[in-house]
Protein backbone atom coordinates (compact mmCIF):
# COMPACT_ATOMS: atom_id res chain seq x y z
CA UNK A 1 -79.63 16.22 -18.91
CA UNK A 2 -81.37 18.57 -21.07
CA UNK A 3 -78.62 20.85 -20.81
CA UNK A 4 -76.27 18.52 -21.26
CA UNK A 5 -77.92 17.77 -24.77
CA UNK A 6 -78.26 21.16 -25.56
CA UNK A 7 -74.62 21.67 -25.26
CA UNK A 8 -74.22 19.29 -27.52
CA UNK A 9 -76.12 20.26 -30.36
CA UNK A 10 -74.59 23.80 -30.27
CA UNK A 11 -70.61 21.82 -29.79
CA UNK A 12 -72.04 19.84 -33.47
CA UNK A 13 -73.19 22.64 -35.20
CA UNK A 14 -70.10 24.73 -34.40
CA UNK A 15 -68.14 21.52 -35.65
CA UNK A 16 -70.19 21.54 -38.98
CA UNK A 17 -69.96 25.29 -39.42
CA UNK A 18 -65.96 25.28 -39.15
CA UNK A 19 -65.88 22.12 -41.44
CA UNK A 20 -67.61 23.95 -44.14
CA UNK A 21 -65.87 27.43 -43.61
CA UNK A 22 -62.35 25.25 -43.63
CA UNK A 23 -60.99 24.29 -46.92
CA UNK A 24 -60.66 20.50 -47.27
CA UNK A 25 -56.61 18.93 -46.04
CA UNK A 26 -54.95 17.49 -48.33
CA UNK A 27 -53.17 13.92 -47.60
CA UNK A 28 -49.69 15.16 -48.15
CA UNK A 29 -50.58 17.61 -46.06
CA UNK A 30 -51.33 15.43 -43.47
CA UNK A 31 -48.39 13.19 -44.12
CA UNK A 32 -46.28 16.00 -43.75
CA UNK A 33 -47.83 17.35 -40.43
CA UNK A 34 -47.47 14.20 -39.05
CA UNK A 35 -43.77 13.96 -39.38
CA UNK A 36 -42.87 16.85 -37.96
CA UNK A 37 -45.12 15.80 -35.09
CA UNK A 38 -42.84 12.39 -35.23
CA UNK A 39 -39.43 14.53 -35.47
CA UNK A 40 -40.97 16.65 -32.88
CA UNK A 41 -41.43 13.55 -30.03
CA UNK A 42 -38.21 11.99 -31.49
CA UNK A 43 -35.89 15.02 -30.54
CA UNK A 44 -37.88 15.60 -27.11
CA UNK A 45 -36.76 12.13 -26.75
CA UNK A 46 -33.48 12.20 -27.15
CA UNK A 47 -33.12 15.62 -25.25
CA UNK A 48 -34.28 13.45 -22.18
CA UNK A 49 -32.26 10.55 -22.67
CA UNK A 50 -29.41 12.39 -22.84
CA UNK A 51 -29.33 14.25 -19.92
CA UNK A 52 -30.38 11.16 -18.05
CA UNK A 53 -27.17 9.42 -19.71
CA UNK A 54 -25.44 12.63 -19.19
CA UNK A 55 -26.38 12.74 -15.16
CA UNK A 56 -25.61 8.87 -15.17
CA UNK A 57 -21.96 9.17 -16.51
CA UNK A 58 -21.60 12.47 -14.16
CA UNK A 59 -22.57 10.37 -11.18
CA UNK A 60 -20.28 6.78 -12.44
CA UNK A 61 -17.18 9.33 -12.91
CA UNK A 62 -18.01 11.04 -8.98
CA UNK A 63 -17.75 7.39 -7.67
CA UNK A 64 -14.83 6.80 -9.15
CA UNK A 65 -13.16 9.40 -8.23
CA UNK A 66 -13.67 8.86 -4.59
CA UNK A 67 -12.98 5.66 -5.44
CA UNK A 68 -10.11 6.48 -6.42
CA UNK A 69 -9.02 9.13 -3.41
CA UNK A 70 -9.65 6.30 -1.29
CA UNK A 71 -7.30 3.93 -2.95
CA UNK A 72 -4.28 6.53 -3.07
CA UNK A 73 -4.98 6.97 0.82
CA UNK A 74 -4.94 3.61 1.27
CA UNK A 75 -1.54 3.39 -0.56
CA UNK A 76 -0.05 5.85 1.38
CA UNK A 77 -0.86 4.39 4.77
CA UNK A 78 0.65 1.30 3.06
CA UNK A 79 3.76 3.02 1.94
CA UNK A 80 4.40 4.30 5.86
CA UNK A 81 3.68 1.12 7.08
CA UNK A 82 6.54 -0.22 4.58
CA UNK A 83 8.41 3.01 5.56
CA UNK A 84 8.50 1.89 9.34
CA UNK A 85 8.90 -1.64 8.95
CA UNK A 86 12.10 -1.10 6.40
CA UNK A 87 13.53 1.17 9.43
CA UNK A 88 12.71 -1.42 11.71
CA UNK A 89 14.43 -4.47 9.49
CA UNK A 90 17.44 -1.92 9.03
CA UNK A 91 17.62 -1.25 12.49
CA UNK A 92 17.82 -5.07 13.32
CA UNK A 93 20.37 -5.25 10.68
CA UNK A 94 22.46 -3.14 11.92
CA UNK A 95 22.45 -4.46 15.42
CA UNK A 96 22.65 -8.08 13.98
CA UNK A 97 25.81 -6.84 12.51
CA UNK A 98 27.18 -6.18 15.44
CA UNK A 99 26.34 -8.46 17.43
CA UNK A 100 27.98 -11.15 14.39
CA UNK A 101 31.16 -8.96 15.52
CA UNK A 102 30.59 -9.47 18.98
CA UNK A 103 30.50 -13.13 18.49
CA UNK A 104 33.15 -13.45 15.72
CA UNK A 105 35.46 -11.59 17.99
CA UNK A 106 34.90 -13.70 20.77
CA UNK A 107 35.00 -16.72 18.50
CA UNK A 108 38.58 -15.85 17.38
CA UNK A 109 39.59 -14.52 20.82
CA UNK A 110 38.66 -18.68 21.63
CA UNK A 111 41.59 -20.76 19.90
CA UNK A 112 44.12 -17.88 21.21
CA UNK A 113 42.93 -18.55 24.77
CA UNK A 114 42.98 -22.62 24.41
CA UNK A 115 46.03 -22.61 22.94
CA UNK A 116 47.57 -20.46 25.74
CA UNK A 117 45.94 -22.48 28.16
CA UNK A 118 47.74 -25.98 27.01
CA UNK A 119 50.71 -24.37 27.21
CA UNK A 120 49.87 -22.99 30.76
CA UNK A 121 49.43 -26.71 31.43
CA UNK A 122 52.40 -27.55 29.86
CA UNK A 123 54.64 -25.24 31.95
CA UNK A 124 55.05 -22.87 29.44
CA UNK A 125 56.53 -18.62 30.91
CA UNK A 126 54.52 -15.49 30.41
CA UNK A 127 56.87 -14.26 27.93
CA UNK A 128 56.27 -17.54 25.70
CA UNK A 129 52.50 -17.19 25.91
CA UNK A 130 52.69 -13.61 25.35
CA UNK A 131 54.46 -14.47 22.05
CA UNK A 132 52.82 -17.69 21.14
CA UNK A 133 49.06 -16.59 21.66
CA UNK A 134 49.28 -12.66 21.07
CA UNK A 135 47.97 -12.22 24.72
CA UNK A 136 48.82 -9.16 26.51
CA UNK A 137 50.29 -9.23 29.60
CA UNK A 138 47.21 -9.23 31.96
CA UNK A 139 46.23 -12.14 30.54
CA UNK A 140 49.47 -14.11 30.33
CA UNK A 141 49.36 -13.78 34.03
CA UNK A 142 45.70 -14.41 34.82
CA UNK A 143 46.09 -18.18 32.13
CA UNK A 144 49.12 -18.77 33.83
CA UNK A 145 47.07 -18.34 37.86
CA UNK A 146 44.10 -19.72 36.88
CA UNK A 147 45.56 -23.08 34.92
CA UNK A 148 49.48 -23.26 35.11
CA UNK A 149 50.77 -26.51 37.29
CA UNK A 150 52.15 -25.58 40.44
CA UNK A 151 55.50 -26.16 38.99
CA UNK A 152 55.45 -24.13 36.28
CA UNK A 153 53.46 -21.24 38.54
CA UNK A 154 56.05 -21.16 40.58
CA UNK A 155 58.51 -21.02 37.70
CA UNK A 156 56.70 -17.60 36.18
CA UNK A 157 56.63 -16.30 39.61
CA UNK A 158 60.07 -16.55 40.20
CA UNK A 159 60.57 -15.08 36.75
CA UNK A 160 58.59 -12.09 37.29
């Protein structure tokens, strides 16, 4: 400890040397000092926050961008899927279409085929059906077979 206090003296009468050699600070002086120290801390301040608000916004603007990537790829998958599913709808279109032929033929082919078959019944020749119905030949004769009276079979049988 005697060092220790020895130290100590010398450290104090250093102190009061250098405080007698220096020339006595005045309180502007002072003032003044401490504002640059102030300006100083402010600026090393705002140096840091910026780059951590700089870093921040540089992060925000990477997740939105893949944000962003992953929305168009999700649109695009979405836009084939519509893609392929508009083919398919047309597709079914198209063979509804015809198959609204199909039937509508068929359903007009009907009343030609009743009426020629009353008038099978009725006794009625090929030639009549033929011009009566619009039915071609074929079928004058296969109405007449399948529902003519045995009369009037035997009739368009002799007439053939």
């Amino acid at each position: 400890m005697s060092q220790f206090s020895t130290v100590l003296a010398h450290v104090a009468a250093l102190l009061a040397q250098t405080a007698a050699a220096m020339p006595p600070i005045s309180l502007d002086l002072l003032l003044i000092a401490g504002r640059a120290v102030f300006l100083v801390f402010s600026f090393v301040i705002a140096a840091v926050t910026f780059a951590r608000w700089r870093r921040d916004a540089q992060r925000s603007t990477a997740e939105i961008m893949a944000q962003n990537s992953l929305m168009l790829q999700r649109l695009a998958a979405i836009e084939e899927r519509v893609a392929s599913t508009s083919f398919g709808v047309a597709q079914l279109a198209t063979q509804l279409e015809g198959e609204l032929r199909t039937t509508a033929a068929a359903s007009d082919a009907q009343p030609r085929y009743q009426a020629a078959i009353r008038l099978a019944r009725e006794g009625k020749s090929r030639e009549e059906l033929i011009a009566g119905c619009g039915l071609t030949r074929q079928e004058a004769e296969l109405v007449l077979r399948v529902h003519a009276s045995k009369d009037g079979l035997d009739s368009a049988q002799a007439a053939a």
